[in-house]
C-alpha atoms as a PDB file:
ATOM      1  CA  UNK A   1     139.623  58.408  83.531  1.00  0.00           C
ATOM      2  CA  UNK A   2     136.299  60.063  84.469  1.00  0.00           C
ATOM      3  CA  UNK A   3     136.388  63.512  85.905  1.00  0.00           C
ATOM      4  CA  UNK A   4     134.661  61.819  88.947  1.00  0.00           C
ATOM      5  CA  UNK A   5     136.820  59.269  89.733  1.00  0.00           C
ATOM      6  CA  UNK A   6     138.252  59.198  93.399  1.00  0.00           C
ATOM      7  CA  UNK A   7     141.995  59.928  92.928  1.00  0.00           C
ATOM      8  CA  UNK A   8     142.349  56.877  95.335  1.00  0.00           C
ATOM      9  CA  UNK A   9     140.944  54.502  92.484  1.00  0.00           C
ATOM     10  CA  UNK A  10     143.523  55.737  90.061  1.00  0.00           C
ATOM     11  CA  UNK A  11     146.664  54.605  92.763  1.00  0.00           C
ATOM     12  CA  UNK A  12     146.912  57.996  94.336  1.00  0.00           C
ATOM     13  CA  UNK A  13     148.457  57.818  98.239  1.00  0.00           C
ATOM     14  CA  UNK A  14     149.476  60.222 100.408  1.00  0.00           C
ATOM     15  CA  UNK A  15     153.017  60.499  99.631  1.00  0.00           C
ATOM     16  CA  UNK A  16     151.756  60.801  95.799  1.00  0.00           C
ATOM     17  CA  UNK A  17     149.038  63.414  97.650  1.00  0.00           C
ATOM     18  CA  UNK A  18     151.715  65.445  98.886  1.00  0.00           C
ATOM     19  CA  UNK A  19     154.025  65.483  96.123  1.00  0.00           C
ATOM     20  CA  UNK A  20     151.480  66.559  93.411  1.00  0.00           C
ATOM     21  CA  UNK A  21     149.869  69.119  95.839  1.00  0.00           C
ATOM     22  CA  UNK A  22     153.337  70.955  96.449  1.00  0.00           C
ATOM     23  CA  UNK A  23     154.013  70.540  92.357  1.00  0.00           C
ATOM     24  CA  UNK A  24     150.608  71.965  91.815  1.00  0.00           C
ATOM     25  CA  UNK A  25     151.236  74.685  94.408  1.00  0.00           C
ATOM     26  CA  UNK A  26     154.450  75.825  93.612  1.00  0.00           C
ATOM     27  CA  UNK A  27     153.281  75.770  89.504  1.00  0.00           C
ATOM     28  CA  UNK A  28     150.239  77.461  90.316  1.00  0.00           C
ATOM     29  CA  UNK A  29     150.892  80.132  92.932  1.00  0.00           C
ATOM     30  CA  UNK A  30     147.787  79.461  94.717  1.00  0.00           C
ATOM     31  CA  UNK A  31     148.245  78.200  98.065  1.00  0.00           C
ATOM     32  CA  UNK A  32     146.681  74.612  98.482  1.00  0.00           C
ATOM     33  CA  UNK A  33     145.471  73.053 102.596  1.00  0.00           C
ATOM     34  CA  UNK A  34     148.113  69.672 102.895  1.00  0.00           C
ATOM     35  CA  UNK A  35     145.215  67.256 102.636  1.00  0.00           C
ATOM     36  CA  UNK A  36     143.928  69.042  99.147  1.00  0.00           C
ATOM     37  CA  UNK A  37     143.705  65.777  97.408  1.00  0.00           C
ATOM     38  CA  UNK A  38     141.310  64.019  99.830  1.00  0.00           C
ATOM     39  CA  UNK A  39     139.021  67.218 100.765  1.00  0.00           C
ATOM     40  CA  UNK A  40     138.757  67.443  97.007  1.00  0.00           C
ATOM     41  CA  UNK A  41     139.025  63.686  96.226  1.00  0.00           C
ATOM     42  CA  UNK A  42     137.971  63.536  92.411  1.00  0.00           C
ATOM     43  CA  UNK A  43     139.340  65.435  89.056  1.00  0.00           C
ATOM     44  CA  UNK A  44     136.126  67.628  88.692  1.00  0.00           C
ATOM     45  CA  UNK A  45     136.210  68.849  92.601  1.00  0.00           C
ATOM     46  CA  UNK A  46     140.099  69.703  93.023  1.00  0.00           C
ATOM     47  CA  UNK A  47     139.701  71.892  89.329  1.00  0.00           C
ATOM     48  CA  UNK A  48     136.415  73.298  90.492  1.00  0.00           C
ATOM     49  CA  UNK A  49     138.362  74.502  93.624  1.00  0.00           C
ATOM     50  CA  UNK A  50     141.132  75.629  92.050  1.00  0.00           C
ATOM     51  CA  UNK A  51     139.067  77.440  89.601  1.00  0.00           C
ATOM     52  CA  UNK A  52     137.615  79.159  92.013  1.00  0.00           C
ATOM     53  CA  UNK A  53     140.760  80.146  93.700  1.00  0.00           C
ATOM     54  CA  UNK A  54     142.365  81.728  90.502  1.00  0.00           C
ATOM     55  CA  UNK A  55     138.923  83.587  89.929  1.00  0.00           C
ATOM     56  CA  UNK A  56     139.647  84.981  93.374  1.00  0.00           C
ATOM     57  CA  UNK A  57     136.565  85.031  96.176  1.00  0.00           C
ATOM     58  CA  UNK A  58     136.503  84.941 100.267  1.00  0.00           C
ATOM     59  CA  UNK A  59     136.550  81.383 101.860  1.00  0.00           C
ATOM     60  CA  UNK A  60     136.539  79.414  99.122  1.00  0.00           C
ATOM     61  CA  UNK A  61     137.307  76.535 100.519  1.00  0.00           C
ATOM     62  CA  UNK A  62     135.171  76.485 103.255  1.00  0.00           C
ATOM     63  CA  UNK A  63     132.423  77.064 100.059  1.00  0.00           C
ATOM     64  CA  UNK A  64     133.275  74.066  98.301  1.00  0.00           C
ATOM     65  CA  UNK A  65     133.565  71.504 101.396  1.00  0.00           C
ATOM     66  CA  UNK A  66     130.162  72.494 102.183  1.00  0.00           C
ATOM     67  CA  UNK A  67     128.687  71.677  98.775  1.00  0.00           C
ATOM     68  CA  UNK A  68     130.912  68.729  97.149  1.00  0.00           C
ATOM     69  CA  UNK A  69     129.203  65.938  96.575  1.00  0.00           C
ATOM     70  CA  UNK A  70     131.642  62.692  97.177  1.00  0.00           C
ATOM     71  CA  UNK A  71     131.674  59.584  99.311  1.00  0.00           C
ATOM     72  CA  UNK A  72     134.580  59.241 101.369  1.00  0.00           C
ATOM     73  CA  UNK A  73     137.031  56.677 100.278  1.00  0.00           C
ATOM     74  CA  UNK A  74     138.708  54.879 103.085  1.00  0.00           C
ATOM     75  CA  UNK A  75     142.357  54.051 102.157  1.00  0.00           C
END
C-alpha cells in the first residue's frame, strides 16, 4: 500500500468509511467531519490532517481541503 493510494482502491465503502472514522474518533479524541475518509481520500492526506489536528491550529480543515492534491474517485 502506497501512502497515496485512494482508500477506495484498497475496498474501502462508506459503511467501512463510517466505521473506521468513529473507531478513529473515539481512539483519538479528535473530532473527525462524517465524510473524513473521502475529503481526505488517501493514507498521506487523512494523517496529514490529523496531524495537524493533534498539533492544534484554527480551521484546519478548511486548510487542508484547500491545498490537497487528489482526484476524486467516483464510487
Amino acid at each position: 500500500m502506497r501512502d497515496e493510494q485512494p482508500f477506495a482502491e484498497l475496498g474501502l465503502d462508506s459503511l467501512m468509511a463510517v466505521e473506521m472514522k468513529n473507531d478513529l474518533q473515539a481512539s483519538s479524541g479528535i473530532s473527525l467531519p462524517a465524510n473524513f475518509f473521502f475529503e481526505f481520500p488517501t493514507v498521506r492526506q487523512a494523517a496529514a490532517y490529523l496531524n495537524a489536528k493533534m498539533v492544534g491550529g484554527e480551521d484546519v480543515g478548511r486548510r487542508m481541503q484547500d491545498t490537497a492534491d487528489y482526484e476524486e474517485v467516483e464510487l
